[in-house]
C-alpha atoms as a PDB file:
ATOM      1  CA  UNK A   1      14.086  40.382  22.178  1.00  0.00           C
ATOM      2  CA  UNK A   2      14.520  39.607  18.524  1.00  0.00           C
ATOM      3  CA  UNK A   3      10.952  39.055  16.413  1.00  0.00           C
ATOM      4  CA  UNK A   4      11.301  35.293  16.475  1.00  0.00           C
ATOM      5  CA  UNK A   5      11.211  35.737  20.018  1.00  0.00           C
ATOM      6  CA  UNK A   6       8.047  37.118  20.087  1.00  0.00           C
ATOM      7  CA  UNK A   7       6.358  35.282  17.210  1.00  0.00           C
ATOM      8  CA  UNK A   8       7.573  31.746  19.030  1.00  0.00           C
ATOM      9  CA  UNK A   9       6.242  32.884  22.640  1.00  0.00           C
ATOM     10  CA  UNK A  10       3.159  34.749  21.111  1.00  0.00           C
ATOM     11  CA  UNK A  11       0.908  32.718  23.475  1.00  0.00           C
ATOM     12  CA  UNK A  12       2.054  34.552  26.331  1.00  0.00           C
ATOM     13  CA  UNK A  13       0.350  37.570  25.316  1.00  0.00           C
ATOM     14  CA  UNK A  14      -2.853  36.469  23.672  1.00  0.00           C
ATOM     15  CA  UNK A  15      -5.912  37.673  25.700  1.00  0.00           C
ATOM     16  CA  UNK A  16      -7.866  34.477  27.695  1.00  0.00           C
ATOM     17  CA  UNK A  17     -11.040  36.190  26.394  1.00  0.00           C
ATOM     18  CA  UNK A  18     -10.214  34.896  22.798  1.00  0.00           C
ATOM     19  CA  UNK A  19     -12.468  31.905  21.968  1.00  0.00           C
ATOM     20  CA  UNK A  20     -11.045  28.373  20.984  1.00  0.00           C
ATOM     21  CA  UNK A  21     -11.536  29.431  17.405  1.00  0.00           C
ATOM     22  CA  UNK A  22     -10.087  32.834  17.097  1.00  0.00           C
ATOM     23  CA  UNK A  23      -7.144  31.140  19.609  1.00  0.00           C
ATOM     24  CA  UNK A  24      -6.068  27.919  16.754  1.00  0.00           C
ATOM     25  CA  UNK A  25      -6.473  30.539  13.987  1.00  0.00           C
ATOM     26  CA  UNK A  26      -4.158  32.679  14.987  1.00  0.00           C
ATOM     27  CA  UNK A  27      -1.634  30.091  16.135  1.00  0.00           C
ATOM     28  CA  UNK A  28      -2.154  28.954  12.954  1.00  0.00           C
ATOM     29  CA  UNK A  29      -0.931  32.226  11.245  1.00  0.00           C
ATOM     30  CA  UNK A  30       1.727  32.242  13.698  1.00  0.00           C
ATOM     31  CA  UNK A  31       3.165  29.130  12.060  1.00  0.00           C
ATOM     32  CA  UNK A  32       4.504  30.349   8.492  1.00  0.00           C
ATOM     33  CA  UNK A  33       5.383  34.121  10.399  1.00  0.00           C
ATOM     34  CA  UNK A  34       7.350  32.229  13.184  1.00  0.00           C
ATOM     35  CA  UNK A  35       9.554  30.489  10.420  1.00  0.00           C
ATOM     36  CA  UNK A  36       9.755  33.714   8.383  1.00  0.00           C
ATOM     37  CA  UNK A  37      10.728  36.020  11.676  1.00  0.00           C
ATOM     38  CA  UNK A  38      13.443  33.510  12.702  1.00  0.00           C
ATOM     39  CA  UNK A  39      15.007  33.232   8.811  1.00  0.00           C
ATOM     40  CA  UNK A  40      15.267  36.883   8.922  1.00  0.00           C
ATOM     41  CA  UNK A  41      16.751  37.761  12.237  1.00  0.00           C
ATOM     42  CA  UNK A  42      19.481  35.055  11.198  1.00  0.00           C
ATOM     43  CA  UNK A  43      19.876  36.440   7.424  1.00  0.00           C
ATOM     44  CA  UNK A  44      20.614  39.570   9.489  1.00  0.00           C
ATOM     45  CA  UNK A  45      22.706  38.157  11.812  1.00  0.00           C
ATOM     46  CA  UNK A  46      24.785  36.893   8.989  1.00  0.00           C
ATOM     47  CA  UNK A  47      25.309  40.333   7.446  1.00  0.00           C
ATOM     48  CA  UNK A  48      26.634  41.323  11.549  1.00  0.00           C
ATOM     49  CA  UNK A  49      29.612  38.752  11.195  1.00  0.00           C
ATOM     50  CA  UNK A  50      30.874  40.665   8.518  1.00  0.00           C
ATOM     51  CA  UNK A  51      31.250  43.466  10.248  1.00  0.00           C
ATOM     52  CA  UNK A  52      32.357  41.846  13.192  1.00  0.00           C
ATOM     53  CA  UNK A  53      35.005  40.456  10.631  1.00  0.00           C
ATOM     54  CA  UNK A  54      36.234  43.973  10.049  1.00  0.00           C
ATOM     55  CA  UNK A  55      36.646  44.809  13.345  1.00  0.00           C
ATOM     56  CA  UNK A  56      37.689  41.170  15.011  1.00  0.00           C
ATOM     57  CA  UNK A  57      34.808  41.186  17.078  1.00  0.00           C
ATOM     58  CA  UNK A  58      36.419  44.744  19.001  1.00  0.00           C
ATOM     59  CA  UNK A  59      33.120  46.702  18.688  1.00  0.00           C
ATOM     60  CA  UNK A  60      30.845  44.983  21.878  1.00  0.00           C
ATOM     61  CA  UNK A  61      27.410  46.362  20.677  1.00  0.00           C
ATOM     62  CA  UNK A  62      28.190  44.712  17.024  1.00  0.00           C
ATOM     63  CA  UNK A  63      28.752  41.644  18.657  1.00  0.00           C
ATOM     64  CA  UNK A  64      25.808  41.637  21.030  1.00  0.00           C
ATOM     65  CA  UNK A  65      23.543  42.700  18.396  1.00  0.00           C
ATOM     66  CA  UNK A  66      24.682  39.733  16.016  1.00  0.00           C
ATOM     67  CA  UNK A  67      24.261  37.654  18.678  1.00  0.00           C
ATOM     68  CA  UNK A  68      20.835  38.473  19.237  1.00  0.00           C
ATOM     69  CA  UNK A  69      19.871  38.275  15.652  1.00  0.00           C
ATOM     70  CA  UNK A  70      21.604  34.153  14.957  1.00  0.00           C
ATOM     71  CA  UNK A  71      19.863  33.206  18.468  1.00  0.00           C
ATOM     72  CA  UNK A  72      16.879  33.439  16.605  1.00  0.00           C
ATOM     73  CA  UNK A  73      18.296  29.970  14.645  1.00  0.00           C
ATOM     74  CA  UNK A  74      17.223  28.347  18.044  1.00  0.00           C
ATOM     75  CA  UNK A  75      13.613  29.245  16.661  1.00  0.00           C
ATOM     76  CA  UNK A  76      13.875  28.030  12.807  1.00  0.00           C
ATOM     77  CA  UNK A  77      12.361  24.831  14.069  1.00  0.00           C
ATOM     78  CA  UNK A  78      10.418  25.306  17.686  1.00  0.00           C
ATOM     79  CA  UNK A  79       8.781  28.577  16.777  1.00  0.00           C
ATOM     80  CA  UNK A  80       6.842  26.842  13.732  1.00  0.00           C
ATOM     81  CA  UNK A  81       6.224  23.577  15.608  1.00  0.00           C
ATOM     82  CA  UNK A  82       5.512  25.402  19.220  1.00  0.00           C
ATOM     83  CA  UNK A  83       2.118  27.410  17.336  1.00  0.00           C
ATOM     84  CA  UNK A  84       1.673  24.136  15.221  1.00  0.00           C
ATOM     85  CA  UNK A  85       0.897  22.043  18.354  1.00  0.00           C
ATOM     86  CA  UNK A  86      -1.241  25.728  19.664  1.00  0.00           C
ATOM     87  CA  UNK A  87      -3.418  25.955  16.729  1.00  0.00           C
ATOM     88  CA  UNK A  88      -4.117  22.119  17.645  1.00  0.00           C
ATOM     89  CA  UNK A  89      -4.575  22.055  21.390  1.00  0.00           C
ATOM     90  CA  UNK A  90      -4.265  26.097  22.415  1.00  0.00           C
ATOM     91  CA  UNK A  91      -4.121  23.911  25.985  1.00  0.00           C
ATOM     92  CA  UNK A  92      -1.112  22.018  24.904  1.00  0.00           C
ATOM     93  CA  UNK A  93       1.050  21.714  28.548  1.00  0.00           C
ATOM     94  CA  UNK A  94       5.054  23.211  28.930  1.00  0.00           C
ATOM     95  CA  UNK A  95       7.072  24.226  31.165  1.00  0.00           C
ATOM     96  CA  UNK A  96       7.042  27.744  32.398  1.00  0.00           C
ATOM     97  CA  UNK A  97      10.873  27.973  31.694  1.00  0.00           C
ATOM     98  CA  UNK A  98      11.189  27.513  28.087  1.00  0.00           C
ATOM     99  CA  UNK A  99      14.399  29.602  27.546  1.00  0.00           C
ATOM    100  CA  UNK A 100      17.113  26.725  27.389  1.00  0.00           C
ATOM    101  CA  UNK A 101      19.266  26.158  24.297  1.00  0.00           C
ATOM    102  CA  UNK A 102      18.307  22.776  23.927  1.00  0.00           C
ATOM    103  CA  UNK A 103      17.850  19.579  24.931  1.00  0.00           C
ATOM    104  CA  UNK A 104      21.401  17.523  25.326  1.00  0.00           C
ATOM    105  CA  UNK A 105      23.218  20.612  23.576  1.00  0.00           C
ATOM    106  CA  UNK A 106      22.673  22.449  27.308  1.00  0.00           C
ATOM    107  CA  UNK A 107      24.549  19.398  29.425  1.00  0.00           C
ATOM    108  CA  UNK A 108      27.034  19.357  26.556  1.00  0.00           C
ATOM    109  CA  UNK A 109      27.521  23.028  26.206  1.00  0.00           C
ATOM    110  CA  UNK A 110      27.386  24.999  29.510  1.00  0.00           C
ATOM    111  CA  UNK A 111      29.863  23.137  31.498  1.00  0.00           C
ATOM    112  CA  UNK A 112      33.026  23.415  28.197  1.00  0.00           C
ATOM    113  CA  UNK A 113      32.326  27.151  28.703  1.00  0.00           C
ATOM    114  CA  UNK A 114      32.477  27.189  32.526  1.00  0.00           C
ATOM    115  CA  UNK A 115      35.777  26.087  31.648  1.00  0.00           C
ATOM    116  CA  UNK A 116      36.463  28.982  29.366  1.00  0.00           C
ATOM    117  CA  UNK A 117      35.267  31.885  31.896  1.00  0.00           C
ATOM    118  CA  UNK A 118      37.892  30.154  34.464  1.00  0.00           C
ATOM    119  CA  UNK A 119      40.410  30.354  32.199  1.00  0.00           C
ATOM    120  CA  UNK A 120      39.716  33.791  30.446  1.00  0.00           C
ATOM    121  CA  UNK A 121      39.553  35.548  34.378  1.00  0.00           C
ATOM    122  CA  UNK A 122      43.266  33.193  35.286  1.00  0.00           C
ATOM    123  CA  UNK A 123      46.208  35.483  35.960  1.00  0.00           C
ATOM    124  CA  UNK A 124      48.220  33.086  33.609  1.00  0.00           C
ATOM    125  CA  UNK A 125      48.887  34.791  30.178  1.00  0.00           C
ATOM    126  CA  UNK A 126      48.908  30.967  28.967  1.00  0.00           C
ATOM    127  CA  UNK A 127      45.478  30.121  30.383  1.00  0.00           C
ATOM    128  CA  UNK A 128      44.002  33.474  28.842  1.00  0.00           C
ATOM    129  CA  UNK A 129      45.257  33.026  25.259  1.00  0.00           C
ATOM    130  CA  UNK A 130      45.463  29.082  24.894  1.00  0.00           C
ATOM    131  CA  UNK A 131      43.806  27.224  27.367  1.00  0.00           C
ATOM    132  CA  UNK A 132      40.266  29.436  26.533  1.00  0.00           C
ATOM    133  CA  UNK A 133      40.977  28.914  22.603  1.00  0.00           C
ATOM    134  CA  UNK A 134      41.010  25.027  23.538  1.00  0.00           C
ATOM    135  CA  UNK A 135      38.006  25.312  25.521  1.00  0.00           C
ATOM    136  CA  UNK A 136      36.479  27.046  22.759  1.00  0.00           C
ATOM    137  CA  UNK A 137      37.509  24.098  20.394  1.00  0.00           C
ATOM    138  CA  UNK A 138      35.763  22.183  22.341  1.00  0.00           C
ATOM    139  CA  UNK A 139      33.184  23.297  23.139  1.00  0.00           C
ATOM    140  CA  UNK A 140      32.278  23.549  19.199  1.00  0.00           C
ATOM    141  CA  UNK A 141      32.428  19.429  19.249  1.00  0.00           C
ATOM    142  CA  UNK A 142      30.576  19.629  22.194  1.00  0.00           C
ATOM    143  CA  UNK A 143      27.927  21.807  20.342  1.00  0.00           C
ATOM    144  CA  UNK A 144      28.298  20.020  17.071  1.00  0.00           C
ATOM    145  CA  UNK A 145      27.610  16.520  18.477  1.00  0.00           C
ATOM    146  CA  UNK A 146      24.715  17.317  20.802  1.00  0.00           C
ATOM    147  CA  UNK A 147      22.593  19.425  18.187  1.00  0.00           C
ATOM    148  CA  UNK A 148      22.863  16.533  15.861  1.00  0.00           C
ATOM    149  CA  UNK A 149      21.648  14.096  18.600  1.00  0.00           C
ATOM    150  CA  UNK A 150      18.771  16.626  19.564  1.00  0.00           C
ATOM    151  CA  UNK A 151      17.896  16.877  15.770  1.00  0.00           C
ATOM    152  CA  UNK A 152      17.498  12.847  15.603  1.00  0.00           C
ATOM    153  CA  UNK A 153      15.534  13.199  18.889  1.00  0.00           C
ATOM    154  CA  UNK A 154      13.509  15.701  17.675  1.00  0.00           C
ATOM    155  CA  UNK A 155      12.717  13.596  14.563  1.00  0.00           C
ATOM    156  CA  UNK A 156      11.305  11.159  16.626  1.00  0.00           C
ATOM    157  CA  UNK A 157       9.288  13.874  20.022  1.00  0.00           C
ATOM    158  CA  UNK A 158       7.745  16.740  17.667  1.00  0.00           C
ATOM    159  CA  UNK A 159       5.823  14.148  15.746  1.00  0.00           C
ATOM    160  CA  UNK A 160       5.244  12.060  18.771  1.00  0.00           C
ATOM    161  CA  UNK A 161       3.648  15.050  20.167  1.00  0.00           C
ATOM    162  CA  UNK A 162       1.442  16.175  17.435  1.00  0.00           C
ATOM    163  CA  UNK A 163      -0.326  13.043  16.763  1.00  0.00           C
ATOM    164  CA  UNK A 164      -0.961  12.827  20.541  1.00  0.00           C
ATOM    165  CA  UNK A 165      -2.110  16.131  20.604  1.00  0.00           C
ATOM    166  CA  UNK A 166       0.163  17.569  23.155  1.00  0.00           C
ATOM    167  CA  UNK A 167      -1.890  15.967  25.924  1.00  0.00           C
ATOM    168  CA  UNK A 168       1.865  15.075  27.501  1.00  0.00           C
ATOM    169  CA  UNK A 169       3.954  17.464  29.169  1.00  0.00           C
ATOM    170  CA  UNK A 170       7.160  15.906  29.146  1.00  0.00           C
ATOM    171  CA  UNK A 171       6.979  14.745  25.245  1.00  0.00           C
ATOM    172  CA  UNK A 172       6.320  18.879  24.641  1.00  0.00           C
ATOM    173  CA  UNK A 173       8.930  19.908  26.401  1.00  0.00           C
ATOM    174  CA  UNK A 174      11.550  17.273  24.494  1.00  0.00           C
ATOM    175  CA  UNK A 175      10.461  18.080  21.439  1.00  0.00           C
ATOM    176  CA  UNK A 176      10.505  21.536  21.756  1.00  0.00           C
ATOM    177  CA  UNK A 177      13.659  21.949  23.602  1.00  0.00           C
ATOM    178  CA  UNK A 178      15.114  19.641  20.929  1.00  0.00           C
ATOM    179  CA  UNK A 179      14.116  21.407  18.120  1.00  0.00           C
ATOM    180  CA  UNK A 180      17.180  24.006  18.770  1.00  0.00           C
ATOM    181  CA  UNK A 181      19.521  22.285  16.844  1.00  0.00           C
ATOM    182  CA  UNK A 182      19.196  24.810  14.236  1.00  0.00           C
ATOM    183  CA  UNK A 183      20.974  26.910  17.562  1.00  0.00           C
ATOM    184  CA  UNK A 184      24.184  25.120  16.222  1.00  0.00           C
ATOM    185  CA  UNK A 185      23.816  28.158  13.427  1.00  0.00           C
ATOM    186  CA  UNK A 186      24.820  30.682  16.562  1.00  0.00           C
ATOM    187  CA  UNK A 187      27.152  28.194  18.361  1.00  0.00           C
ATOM    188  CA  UNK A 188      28.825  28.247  15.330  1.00  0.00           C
ATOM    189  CA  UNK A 189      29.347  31.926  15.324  1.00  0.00           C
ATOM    190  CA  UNK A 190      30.063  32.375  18.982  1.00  0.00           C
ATOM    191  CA  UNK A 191      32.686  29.759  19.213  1.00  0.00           C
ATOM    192  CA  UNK A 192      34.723  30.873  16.126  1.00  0.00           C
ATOM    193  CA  UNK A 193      33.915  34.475  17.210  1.00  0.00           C
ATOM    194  CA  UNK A 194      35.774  33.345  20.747  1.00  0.00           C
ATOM    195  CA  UNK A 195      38.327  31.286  19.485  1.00  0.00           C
ATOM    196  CA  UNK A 196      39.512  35.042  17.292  1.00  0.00           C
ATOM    197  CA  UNK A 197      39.262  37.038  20.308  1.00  0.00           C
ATOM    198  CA  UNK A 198      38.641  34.894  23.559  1.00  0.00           C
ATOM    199  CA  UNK A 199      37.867  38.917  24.634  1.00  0.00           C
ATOM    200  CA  UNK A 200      35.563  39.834  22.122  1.00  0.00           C
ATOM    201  CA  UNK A 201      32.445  39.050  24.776  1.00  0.00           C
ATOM    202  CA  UNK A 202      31.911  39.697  28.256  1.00  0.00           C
ATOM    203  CA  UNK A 203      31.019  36.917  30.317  1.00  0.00           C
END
């Protein structure tokens, strides 16, 4: 788990002895060293896909560990607003499963890289080289076009659910989930990464 991680889903380990008080403040500190976790993992992350340059994405730890670091571009956005809305109502409702990569960018995305673990496992040499590189291609639109629409939604939930004070589940969860579009940072990396070496990750 990178330290965005952690800094975004801080809540789940605060202690239900801490008052009201001591409970905002430190979601409120949270808020600047959510933002500041998340930048970093993906600075380092950057500094990964050069050496996963060198190596066309051969060496599997490099690439998992890059990965982990530019998921943390998922967080740029929720993290902040996620201990925002805390420090404001520390009784602000979610889901319990909070691990999605977004709002539309999850209908848009999953299903183009179904496609791509069919065609990577076919016994057709033409399905394993082409057909996943033009799933891959896709799936970057795919990515592309549904964190832009979950940015504009997010525009419009996240404030929606501060001035209401998170009293309502489902706005939360939009905004939240919505927030990812920063994510398009890692799709970005994983689908070039893939398109190189449809190999270079395990799925």
């Amino acid at each position: 788990m990178s330290y965005s991680q952690l800094t975004t889903n801080a809540h789940i380990y605060s202690k239900d002895s801490l008052s009201g008080i001591s409970q905002r403040a430190a979601f409120l500190t949270l808020v600047p060293l959510s933002l500041i976790t998340s930048i970093t993992d993906v600075v380092t992350g950057v500094f990964g896909i050069l050496a996963e340059a060198a190596t066309l994405g051969n060496n599997e730890q490099l690439v998992k560990g890059t990965n982990v670091q530019l998921k943390a571009s998922r967080f740029i956005a929720c993290g902040p607003y996620l201990n925002l809305l805390k420090a404001i109502n520390p009784h602000a409702p979610f889901t319990k499963r909070r691990e999605t990569i977004g709002y539309l960018a999850k209908s848009f995305i999953t299903p183009t890289f179904k496609m791509f673990t069919t065609c990577k496992k076919s016994p057709r040499l033409f399905h394993r080289q082409i057909s996943t590189r033009l799933t891959v291609a896709l799936s970057l639109v795919a990515a592309t076009v549904s964190r832009v629409l979950d940015a504009i939604i997010s525009l419009i939930a996240a404030p929606l659910s501060i001035v209401t004070f998170g009293k309502f589940q489902r706005i939360n969860d939009i905004a939240l989930n919505a927030l990812k579009a920063p994510g398009l940072i890692f799709d970005l990396h994983y689908s070039t990464l893939l398109f190189i070496n449809p190999f270079a990750i395990k799925h």
